[in-house]
PDB file of N, CA and C in Angstrom:
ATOM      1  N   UNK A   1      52.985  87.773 163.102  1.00  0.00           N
ATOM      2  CA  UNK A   1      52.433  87.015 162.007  1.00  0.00           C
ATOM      3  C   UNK A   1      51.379  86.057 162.570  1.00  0.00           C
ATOM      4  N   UNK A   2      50.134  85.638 161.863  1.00  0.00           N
ATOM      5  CA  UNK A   2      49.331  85.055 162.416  1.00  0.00           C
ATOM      6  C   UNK A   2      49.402  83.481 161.392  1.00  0.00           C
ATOM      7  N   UNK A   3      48.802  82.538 162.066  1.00  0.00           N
ATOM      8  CA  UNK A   3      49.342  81.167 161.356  1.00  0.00           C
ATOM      9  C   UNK A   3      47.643  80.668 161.283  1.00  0.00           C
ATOM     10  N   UNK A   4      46.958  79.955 160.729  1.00  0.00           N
ATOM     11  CA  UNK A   4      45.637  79.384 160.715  1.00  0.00           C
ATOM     12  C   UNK A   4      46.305  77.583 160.658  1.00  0.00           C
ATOM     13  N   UNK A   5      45.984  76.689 161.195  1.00  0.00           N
ATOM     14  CA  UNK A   5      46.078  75.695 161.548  1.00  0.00           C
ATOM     15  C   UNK A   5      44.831  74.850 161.223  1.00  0.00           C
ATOM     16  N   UNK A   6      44.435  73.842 160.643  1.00  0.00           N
ATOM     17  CA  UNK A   6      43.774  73.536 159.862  1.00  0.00           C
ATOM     18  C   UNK A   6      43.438  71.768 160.151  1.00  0.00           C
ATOM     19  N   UNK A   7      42.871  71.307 160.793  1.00  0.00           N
ATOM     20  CA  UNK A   7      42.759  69.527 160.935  1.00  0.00           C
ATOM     21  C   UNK A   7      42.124  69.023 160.614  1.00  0.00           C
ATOM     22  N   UNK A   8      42.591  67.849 159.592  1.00  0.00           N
ATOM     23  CA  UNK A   8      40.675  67.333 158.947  1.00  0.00           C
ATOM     24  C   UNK A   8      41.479  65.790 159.379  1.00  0.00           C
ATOM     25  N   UNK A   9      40.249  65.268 159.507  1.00  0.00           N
ATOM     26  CA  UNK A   9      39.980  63.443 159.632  1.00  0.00           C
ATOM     27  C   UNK A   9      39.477  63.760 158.826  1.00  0.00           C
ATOM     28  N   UNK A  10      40.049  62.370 158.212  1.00  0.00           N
ATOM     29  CA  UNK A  10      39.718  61.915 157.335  1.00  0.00           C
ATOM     30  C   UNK A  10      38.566  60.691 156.973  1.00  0.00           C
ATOM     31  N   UNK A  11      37.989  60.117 156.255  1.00  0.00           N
ATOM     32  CA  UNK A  11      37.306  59.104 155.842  1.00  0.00           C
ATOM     33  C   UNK A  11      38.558  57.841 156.277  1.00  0.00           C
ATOM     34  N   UNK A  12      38.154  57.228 156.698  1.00  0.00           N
ATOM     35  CA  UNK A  12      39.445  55.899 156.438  1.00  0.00           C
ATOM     36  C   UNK A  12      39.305  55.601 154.892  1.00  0.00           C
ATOM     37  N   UNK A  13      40.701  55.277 154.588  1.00  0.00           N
ATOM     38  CA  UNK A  13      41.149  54.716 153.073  1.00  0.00           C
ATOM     39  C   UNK A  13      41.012  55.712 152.418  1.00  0.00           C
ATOM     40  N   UNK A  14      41.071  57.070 152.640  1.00  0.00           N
ATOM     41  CA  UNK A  14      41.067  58.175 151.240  1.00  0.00           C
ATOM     42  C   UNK A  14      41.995  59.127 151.197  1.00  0.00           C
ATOM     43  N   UNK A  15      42.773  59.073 152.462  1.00  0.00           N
ATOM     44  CA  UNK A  15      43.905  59.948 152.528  1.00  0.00           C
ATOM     45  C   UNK A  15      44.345  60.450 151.201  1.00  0.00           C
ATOM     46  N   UNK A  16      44.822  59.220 149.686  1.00  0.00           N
ATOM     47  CA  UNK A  16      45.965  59.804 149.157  1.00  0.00           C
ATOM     48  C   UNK A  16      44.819  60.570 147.571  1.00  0.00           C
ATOM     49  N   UNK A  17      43.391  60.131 147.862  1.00  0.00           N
ATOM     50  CA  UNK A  17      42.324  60.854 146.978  1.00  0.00           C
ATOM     51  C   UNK A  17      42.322  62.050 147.566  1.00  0.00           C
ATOM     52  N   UNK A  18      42.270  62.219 148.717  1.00  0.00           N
ATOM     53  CA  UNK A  18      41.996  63.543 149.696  1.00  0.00           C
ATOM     54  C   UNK A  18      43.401  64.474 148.814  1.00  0.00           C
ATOM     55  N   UNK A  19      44.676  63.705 148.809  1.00  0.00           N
ATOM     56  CA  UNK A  19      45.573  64.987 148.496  1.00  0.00           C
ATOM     57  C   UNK A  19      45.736  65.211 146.973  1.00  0.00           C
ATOM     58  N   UNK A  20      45.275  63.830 146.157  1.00  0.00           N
ATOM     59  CA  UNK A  20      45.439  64.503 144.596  1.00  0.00           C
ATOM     60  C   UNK A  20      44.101  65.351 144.415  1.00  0.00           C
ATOM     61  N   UNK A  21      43.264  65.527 145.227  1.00  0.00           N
ATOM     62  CA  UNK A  21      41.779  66.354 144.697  1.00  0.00           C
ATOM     63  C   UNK A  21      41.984  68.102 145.613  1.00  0.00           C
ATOM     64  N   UNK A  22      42.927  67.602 146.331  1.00  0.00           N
ATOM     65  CA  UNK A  22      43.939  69.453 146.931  1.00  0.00           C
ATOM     66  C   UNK A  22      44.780  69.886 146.018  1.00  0.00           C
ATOM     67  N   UNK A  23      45.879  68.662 145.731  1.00  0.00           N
ATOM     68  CA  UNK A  23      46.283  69.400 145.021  1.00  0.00           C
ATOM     69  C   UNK A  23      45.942  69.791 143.552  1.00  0.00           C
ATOM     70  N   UNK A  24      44.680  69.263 142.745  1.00  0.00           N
ATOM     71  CA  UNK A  24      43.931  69.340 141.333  1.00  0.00           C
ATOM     72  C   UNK A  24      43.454  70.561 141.368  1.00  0.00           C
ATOM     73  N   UNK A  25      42.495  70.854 143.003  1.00  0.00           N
ATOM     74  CA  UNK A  25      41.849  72.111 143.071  1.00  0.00           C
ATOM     75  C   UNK A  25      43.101  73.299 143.354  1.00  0.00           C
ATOM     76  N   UNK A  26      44.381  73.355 143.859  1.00  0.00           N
ATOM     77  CA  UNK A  26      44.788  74.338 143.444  1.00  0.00           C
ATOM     78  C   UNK A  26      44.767  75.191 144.862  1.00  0.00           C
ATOM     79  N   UNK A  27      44.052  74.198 145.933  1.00  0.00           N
ATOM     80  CA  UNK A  27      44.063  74.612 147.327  1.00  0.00           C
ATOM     81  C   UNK A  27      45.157  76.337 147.494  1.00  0.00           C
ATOM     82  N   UNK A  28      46.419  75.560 147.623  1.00  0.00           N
ATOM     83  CA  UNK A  28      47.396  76.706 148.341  1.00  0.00           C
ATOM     84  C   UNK A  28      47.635  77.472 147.292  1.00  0.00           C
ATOM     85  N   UNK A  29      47.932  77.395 146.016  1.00  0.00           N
ATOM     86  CA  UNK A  29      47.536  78.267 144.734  1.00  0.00           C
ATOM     87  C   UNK A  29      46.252  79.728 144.636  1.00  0.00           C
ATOM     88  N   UNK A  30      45.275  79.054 144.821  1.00  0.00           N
ATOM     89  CA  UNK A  30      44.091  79.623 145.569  1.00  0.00           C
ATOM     90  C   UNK A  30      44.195  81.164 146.294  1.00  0.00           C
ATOM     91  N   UNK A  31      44.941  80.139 147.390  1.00  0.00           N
ATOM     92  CA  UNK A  31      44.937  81.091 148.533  1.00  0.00           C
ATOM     93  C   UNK A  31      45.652  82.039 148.709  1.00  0.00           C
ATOM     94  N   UNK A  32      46.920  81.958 148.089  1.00  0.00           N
ATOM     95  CA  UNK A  32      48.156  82.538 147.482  1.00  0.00           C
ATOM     96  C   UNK A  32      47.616  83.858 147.263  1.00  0.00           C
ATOM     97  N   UNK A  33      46.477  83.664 146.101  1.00  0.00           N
ATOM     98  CA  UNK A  33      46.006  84.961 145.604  1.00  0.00           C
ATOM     99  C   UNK A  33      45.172  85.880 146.471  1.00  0.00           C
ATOM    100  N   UNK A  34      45.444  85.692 147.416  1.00  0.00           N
ATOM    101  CA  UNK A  34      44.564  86.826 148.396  1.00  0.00           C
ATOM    102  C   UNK A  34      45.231  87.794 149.108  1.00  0.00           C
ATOM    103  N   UNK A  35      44.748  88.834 149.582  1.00  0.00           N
ATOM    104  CA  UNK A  35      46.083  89.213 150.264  1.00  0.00           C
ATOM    105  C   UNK A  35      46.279  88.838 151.543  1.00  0.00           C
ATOM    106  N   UNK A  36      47.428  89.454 152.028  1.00  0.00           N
ATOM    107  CA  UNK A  36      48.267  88.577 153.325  1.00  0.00           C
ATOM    108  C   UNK A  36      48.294  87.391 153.265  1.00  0.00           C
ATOM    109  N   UNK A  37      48.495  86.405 152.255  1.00  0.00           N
ATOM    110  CA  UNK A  37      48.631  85.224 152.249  1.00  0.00           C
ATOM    111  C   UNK A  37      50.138  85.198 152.289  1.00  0.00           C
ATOM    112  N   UNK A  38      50.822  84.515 153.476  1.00  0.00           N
ATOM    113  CA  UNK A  38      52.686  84.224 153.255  1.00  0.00           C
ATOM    114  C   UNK A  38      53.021  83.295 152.590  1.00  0.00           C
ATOM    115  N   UNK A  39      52.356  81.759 153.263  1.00  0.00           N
ATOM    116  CA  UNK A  39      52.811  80.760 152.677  1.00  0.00           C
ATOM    117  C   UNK A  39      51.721  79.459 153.349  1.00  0.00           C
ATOM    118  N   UNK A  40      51.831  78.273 152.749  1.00  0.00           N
ATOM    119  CA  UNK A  40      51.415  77.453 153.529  1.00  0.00           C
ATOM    120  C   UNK A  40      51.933  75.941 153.004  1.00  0.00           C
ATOM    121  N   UNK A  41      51.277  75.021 153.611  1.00  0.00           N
ATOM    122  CA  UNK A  41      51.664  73.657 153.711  1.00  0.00           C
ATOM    123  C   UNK A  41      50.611  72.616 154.220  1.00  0.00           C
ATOM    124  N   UNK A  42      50.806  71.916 153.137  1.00  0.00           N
ATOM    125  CA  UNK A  42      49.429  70.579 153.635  1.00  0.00           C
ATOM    126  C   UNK A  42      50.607  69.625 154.256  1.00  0.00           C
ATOM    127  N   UNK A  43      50.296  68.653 155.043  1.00  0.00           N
ATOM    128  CA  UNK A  43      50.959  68.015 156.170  1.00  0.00           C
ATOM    129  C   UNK A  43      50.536  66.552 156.312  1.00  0.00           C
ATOM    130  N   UNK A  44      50.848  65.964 156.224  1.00  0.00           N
ATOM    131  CA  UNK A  44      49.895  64.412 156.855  1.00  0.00           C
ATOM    132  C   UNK A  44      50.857  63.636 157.440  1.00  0.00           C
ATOM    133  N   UNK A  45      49.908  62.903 158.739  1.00  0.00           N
ATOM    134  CA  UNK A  45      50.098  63.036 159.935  1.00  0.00           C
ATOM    135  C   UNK A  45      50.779  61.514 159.598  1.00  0.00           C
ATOM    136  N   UNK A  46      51.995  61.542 160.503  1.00  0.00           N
ATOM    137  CA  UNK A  46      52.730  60.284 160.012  1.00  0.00           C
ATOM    138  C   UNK A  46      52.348  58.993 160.686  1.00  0.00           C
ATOM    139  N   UNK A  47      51.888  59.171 162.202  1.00  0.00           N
ATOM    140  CA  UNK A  47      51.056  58.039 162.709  1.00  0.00           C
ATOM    141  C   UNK A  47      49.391  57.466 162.277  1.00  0.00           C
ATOM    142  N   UNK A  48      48.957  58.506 162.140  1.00  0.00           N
ATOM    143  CA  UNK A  48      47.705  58.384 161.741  1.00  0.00           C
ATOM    144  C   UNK A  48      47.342  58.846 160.305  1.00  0.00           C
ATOM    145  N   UNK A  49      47.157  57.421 159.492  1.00  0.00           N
ATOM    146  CA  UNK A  49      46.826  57.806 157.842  1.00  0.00           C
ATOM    147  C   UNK A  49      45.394  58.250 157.261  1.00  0.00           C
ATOM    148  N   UNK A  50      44.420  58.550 158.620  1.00  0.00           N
ATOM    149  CA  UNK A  50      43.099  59.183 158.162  1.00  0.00           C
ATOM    150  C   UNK A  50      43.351  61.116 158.669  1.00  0.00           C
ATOM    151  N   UNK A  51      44.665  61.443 158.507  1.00  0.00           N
ATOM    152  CA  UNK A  51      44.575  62.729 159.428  1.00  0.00           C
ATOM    153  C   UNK A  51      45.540  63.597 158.547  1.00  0.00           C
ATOM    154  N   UNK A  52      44.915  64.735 158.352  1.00  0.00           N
ATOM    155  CA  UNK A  52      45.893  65.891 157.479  1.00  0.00           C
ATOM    156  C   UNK A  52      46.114  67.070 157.820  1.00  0.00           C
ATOM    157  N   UNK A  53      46.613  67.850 158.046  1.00  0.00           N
ATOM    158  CA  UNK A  53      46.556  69.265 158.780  1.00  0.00           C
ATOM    159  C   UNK A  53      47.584  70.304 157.520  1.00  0.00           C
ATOM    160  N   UNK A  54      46.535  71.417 157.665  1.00  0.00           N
ATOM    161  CA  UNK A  54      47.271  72.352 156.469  1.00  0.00           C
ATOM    162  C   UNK A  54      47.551  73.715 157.447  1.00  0.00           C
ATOM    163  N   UNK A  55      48.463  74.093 157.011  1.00  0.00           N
ATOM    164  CA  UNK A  55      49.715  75.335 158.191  1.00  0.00           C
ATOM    165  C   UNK A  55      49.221  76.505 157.171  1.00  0.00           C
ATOM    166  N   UNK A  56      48.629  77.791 157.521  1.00  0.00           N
ATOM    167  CA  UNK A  56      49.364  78.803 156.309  1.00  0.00           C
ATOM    168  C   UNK A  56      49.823  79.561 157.271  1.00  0.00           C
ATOM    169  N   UNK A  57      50.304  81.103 156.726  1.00  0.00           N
ATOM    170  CA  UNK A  57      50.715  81.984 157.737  1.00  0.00           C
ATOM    171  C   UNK A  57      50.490  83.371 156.800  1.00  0.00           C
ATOM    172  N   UNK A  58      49.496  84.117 157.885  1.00  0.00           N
ATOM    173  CA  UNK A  58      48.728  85.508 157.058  1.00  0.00           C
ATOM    174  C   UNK A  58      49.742  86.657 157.723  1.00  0.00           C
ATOM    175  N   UNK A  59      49.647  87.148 156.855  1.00  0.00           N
ATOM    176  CA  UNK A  59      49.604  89.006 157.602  1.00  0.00           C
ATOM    177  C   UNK A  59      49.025  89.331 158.684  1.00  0.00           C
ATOM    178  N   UNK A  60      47.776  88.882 158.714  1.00  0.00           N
ATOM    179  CA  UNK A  60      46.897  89.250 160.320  1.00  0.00           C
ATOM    180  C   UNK A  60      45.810  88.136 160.640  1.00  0.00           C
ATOM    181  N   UNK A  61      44.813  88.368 161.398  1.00  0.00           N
ATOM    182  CA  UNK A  61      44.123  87.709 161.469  1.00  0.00           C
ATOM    183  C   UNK A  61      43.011  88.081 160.579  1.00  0.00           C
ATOM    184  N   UNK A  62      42.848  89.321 159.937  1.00  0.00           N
ATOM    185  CA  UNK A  62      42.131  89.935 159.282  1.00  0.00           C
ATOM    186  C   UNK A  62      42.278  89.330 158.244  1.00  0.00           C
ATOM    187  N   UNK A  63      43.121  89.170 157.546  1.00  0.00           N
ATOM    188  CA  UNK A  63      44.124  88.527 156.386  1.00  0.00           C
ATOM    189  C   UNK A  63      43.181  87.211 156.324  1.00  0.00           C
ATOM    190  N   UNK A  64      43.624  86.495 157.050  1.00  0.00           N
ATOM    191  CA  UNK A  64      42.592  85.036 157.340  1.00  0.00           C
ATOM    192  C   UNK A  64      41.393  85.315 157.050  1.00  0.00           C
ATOM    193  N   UNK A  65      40.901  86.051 157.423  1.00  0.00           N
ATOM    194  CA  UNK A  65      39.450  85.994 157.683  1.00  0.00           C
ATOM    195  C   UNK A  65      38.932  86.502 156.138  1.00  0.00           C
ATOM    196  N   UNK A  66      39.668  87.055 155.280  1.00  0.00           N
ATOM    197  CA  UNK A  66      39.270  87.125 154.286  1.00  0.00           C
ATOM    198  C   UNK A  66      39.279  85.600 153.149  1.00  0.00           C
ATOM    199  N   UNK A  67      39.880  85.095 153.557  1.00  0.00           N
ATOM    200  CA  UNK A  67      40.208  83.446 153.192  1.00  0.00           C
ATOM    201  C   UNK A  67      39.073  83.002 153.194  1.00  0.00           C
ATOM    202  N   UNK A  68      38.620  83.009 155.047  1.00  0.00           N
ATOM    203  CA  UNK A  68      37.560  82.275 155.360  1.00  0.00           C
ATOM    204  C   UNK A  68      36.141  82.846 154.734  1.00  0.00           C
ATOM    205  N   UNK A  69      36.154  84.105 154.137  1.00  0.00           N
ATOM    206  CA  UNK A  69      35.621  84.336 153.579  1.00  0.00           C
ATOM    207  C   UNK A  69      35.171  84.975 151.815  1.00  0.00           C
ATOM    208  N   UNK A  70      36.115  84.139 151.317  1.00  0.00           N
ATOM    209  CA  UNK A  70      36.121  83.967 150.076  1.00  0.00           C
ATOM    210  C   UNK A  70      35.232  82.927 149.278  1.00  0.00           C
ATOM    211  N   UNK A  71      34.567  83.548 148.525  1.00  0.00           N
ATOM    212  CA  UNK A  71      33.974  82.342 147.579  1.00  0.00           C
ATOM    213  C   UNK A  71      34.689  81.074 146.829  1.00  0.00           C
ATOM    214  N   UNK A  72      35.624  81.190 146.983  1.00  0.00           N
ATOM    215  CA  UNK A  72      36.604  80.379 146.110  1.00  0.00           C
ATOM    216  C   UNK A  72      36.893  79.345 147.520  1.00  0.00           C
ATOM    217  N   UNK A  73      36.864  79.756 148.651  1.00  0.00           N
ATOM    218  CA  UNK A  73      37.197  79.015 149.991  1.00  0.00           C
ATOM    219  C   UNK A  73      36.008  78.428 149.804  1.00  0.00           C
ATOM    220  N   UNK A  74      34.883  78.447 150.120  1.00  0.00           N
ATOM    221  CA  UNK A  74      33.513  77.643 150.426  1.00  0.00           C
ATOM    222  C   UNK A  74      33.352  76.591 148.859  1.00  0.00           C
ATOM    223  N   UNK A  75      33.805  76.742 147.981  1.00  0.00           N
ATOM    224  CA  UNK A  75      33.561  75.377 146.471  1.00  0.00           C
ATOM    225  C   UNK A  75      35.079  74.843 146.713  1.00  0.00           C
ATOM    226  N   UNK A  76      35.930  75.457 147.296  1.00  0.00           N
ATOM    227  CA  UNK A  76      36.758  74.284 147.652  1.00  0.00           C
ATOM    228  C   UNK A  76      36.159  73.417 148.840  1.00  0.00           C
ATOM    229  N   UNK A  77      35.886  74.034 149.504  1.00  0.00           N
ATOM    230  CA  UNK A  77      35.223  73.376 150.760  1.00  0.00           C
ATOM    231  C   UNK A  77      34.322  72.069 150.185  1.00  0.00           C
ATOM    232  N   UNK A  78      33.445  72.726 149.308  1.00  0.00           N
ATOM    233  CA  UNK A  78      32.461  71.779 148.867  1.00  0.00           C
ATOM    234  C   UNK A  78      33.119  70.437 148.228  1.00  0.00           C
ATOM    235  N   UNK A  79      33.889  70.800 147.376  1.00  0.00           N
ATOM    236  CA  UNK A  79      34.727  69.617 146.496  1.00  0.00           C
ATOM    237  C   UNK A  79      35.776  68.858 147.392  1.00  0.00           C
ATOM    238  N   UNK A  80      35.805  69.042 148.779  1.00  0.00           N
ATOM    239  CA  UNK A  80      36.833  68.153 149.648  1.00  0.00           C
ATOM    240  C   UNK A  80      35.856  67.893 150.772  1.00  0.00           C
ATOM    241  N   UNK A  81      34.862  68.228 151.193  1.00  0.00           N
ATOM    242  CA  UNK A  81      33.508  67.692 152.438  1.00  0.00           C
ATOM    243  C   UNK A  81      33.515  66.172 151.717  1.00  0.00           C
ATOM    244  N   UNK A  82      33.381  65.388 151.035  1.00  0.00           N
ATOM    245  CA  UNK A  82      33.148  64.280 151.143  1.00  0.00           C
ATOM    246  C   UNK A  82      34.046  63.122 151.637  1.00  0.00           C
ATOM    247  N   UNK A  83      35.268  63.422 151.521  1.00  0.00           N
ATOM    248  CA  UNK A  83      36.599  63.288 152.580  1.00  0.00           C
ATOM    249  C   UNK A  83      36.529  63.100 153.849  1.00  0.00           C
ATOM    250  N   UNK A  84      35.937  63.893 154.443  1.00  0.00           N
ATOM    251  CA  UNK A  84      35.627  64.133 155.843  1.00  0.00           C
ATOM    252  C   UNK A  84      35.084  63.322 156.799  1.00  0.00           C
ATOM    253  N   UNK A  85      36.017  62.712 157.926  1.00  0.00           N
ATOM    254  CA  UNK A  85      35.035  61.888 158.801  1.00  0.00           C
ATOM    255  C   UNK A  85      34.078  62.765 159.669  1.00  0.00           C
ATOM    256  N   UNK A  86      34.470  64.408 160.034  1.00  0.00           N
ATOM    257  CA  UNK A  86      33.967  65.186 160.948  1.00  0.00           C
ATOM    258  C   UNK A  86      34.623  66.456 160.195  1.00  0.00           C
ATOM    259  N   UNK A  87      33.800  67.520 160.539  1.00  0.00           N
ATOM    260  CA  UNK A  87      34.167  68.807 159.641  1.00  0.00           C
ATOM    261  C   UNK A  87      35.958  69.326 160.377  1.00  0.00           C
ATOM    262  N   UNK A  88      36.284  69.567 159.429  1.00  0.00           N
ATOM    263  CA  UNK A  88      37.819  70.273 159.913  1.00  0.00           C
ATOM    264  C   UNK A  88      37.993  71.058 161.702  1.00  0.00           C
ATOM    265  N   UNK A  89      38.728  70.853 161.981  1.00  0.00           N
ATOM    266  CA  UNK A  89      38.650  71.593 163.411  1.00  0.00           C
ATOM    267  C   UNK A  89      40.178  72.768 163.091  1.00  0.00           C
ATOM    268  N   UNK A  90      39.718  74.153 163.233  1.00  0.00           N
ATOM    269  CA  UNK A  90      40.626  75.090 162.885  1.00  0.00           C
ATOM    270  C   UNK A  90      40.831  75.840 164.232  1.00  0.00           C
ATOM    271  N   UNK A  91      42.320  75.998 163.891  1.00  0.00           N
ATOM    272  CA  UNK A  91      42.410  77.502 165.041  1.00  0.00           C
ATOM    273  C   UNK A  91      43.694  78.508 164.688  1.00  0.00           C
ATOM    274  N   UNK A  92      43.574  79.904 164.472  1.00  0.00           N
ATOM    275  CA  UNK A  92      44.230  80.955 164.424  1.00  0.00           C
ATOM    276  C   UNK A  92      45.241  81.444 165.658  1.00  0.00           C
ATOM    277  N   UNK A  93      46.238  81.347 165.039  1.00  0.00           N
ATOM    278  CA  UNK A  93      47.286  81.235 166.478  1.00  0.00           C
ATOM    279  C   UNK A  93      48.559  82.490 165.838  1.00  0.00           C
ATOM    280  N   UNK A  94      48.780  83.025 166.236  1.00  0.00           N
ATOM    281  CA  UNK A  94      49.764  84.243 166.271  1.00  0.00           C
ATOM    282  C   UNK A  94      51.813  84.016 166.374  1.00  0.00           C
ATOM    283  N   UNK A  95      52.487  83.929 166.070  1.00  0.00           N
ATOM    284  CA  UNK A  95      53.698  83.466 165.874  1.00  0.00           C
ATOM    285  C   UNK A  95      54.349  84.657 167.068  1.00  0.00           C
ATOM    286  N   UNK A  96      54.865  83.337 168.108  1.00  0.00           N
ATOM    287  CA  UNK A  96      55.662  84.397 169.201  1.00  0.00           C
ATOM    288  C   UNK A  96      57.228  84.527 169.195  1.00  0.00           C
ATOM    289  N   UNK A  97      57.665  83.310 168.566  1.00  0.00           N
ATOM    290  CA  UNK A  97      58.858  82.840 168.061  1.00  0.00           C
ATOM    291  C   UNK A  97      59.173  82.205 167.012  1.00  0.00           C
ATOM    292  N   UNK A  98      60.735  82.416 166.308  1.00  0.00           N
ATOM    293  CA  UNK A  98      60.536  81.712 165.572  1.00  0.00           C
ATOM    294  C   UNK A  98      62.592  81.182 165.753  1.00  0.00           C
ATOM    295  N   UNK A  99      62.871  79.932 164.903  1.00  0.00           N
ATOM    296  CA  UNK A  99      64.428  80.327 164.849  1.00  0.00           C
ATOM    297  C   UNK A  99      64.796  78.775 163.936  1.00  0.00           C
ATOM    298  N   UNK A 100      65.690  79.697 163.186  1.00  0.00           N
ATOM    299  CA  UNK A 100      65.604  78.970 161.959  1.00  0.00           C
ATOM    300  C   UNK A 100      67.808  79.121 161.905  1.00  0.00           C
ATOM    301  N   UNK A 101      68.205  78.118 160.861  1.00  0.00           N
ATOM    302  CA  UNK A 101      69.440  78.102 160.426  1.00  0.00           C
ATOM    303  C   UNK A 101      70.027  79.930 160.523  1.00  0.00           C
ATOM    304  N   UNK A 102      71.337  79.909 161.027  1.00  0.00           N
ATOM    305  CA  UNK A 102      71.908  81.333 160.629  1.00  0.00           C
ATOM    306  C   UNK A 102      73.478  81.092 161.001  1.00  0.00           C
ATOM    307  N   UNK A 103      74.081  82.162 160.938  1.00  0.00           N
ATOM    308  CA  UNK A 103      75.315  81.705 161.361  1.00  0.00           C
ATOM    309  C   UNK A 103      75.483  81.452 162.726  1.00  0.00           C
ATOM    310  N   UNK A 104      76.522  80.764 162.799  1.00  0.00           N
ATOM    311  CA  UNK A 104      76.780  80.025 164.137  1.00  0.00           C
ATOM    312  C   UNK A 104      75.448  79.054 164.923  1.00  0.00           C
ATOM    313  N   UNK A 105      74.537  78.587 164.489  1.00  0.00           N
ATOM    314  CA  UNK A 105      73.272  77.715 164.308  1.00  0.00           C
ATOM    315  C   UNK A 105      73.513  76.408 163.555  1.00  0.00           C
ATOM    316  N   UNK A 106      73.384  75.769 164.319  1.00  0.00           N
ATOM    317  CA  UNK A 106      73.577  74.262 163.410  1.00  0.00           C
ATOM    318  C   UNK A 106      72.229  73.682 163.415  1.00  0.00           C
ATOM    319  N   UNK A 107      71.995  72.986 161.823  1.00  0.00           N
ATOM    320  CA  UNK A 107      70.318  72.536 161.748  1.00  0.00           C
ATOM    321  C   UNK A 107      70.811  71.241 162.439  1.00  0.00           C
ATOM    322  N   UNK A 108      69.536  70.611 163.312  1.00  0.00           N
ATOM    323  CA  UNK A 108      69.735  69.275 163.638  1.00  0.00           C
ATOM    324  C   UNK A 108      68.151  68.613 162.798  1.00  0.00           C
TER     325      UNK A 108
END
């Protein structure tokens, strides 16, 4: 499974405009509709309140790349660039492990 990793700085003081204008536009909704889309998650960073990072996880990297190249990706883009202290810094990373609750597994 491939994961796209996603980091934006922020403007100082706009963090919580930054997430009602993600979540208005419909961001992970959006993206949902493409294919190989699994799942994803917007994130903000608990030390630093100018910093947000969004997780998804595709089918491939191919999968992604149709994201990155969707029209619906670039007018979201447009309607959240003013947010931005510096353009997003992304990277596509591949899932080597994973391990989650099961039997005999205790969550900590």
């Amino acid at each position: 499974m491939t994961h796209s990793v996603l980091r934006f700085s922020l403007k100082p003081g706009v963090r919580d405009e930054f997430v009602q204008t993600f979540r208005e536009l419909e961001v992970l909704a959006v993206s949902s509709a493409l294919p190989g889309f699994r799942n994803g998650q917007l994130h903000l960073d608990v030390e630093d309140p100018d910093s947000a990072m969004v997780i998804a996880a595709w089918d491939s990297p191919e999968a992604y790349q149709g994201w990155l190249d969707s029209p619906a990706r670039e007018a979201i883009g447009d309607r959240l660039e003013p947010f931005w202290a510096q353009p997003p810094e992304g990277r596509v990373v591949t899932l080597v492990q994973e391990v989650g609750p099961g039997p005999g597994v205790s969550a900590r």
